[in-house]
Protein backbone atom coordinates (compact mmCIF):
# COMPACT_ATOMS: atom_id res chain seq x y z
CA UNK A 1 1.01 -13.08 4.76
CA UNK A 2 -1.18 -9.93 5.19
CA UNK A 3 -0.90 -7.52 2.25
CA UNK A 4 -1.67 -3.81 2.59
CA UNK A 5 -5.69 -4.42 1.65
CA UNK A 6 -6.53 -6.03 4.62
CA UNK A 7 -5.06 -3.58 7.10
CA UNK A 8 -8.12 -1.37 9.02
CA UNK A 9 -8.33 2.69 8.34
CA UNK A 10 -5.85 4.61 10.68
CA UNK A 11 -3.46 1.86 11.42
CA UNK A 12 0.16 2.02 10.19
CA UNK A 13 2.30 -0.45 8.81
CA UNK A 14 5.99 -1.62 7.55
CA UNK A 15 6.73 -3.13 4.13
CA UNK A 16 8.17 -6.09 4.06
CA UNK A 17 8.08 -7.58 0.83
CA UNK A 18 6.69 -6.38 -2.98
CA UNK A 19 5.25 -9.31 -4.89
CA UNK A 20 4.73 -8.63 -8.52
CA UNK A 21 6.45 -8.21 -11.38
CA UNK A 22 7.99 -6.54 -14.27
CA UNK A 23 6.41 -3.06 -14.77
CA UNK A 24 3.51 -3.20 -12.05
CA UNK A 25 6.13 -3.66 -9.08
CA UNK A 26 8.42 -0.46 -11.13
CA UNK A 27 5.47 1.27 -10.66
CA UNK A 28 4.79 0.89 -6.75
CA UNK A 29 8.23 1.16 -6.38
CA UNK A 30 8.42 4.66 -7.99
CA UNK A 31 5.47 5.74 -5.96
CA UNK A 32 7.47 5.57 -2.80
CA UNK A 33 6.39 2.28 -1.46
CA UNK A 34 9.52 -0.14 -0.74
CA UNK A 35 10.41 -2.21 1.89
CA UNK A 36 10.91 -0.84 4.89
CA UNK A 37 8.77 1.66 4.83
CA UNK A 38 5.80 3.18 7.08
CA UNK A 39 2.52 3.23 5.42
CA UNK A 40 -0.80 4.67 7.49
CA UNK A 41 -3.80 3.79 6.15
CA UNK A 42 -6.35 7.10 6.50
CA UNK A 43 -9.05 6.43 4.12
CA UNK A 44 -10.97 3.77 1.98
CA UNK A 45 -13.79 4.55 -0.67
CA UNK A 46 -17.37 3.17 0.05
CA UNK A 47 -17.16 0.71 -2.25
CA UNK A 48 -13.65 -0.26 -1.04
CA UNK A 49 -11.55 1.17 -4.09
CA UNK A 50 -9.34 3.22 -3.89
CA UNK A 51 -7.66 3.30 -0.70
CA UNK A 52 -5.81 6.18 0.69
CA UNK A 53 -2.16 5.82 2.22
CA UNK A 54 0.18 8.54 3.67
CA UNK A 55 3.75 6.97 2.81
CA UNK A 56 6.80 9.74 3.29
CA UNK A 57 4.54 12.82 4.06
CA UNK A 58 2.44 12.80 0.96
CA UNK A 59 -1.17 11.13 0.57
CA UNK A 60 -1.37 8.32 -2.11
CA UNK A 61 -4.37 6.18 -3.76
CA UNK A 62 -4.14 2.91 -5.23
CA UNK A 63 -6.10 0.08 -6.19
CA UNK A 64 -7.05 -2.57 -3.98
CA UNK A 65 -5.22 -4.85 -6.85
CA UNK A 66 -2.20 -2.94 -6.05
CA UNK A 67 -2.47 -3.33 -2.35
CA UNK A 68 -2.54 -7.19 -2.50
CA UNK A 69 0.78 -7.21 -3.71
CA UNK A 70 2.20 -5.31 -0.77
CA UNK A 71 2.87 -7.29 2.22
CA UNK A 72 3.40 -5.86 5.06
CA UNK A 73 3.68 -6.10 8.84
């Protein structure tokens, strides 16, 4: 499984699968990532927290704790 925290700056990706549960996979749901979509990773923070995404046109940050439940290929 690779999840969405491993993938390198400026490559894009497909969701395949949310892991998670109750209220913390709601809440990457509502923020536009579901399976099947395209995510491109454009930045990551020095430190390595947040990361940046572009998913549907619009930039989005999330934690690298959220990432790790987002696999993806």
């Amino acid at each position: 499984m690779t999840s969405l925290k491993e993938v390198p700056v400026g490559s894009t990706v497909t969701i395949k699968k949310l892991h998670g549960q109750g209220a913390t996979k709601k809440r990457i749901m509502d923020m536009g990532l579901i399976k099947g979509s395209r995510v491109k990773v454009t930045k990551v923070a020095p430190l390595g927290d947040p990361i940046e995404l572009t998913v549907r046109g619009y930039e989005l940050s999330i934690r690298k704790a959220e990432a790790e439940l987002i696999e993806v290929a």
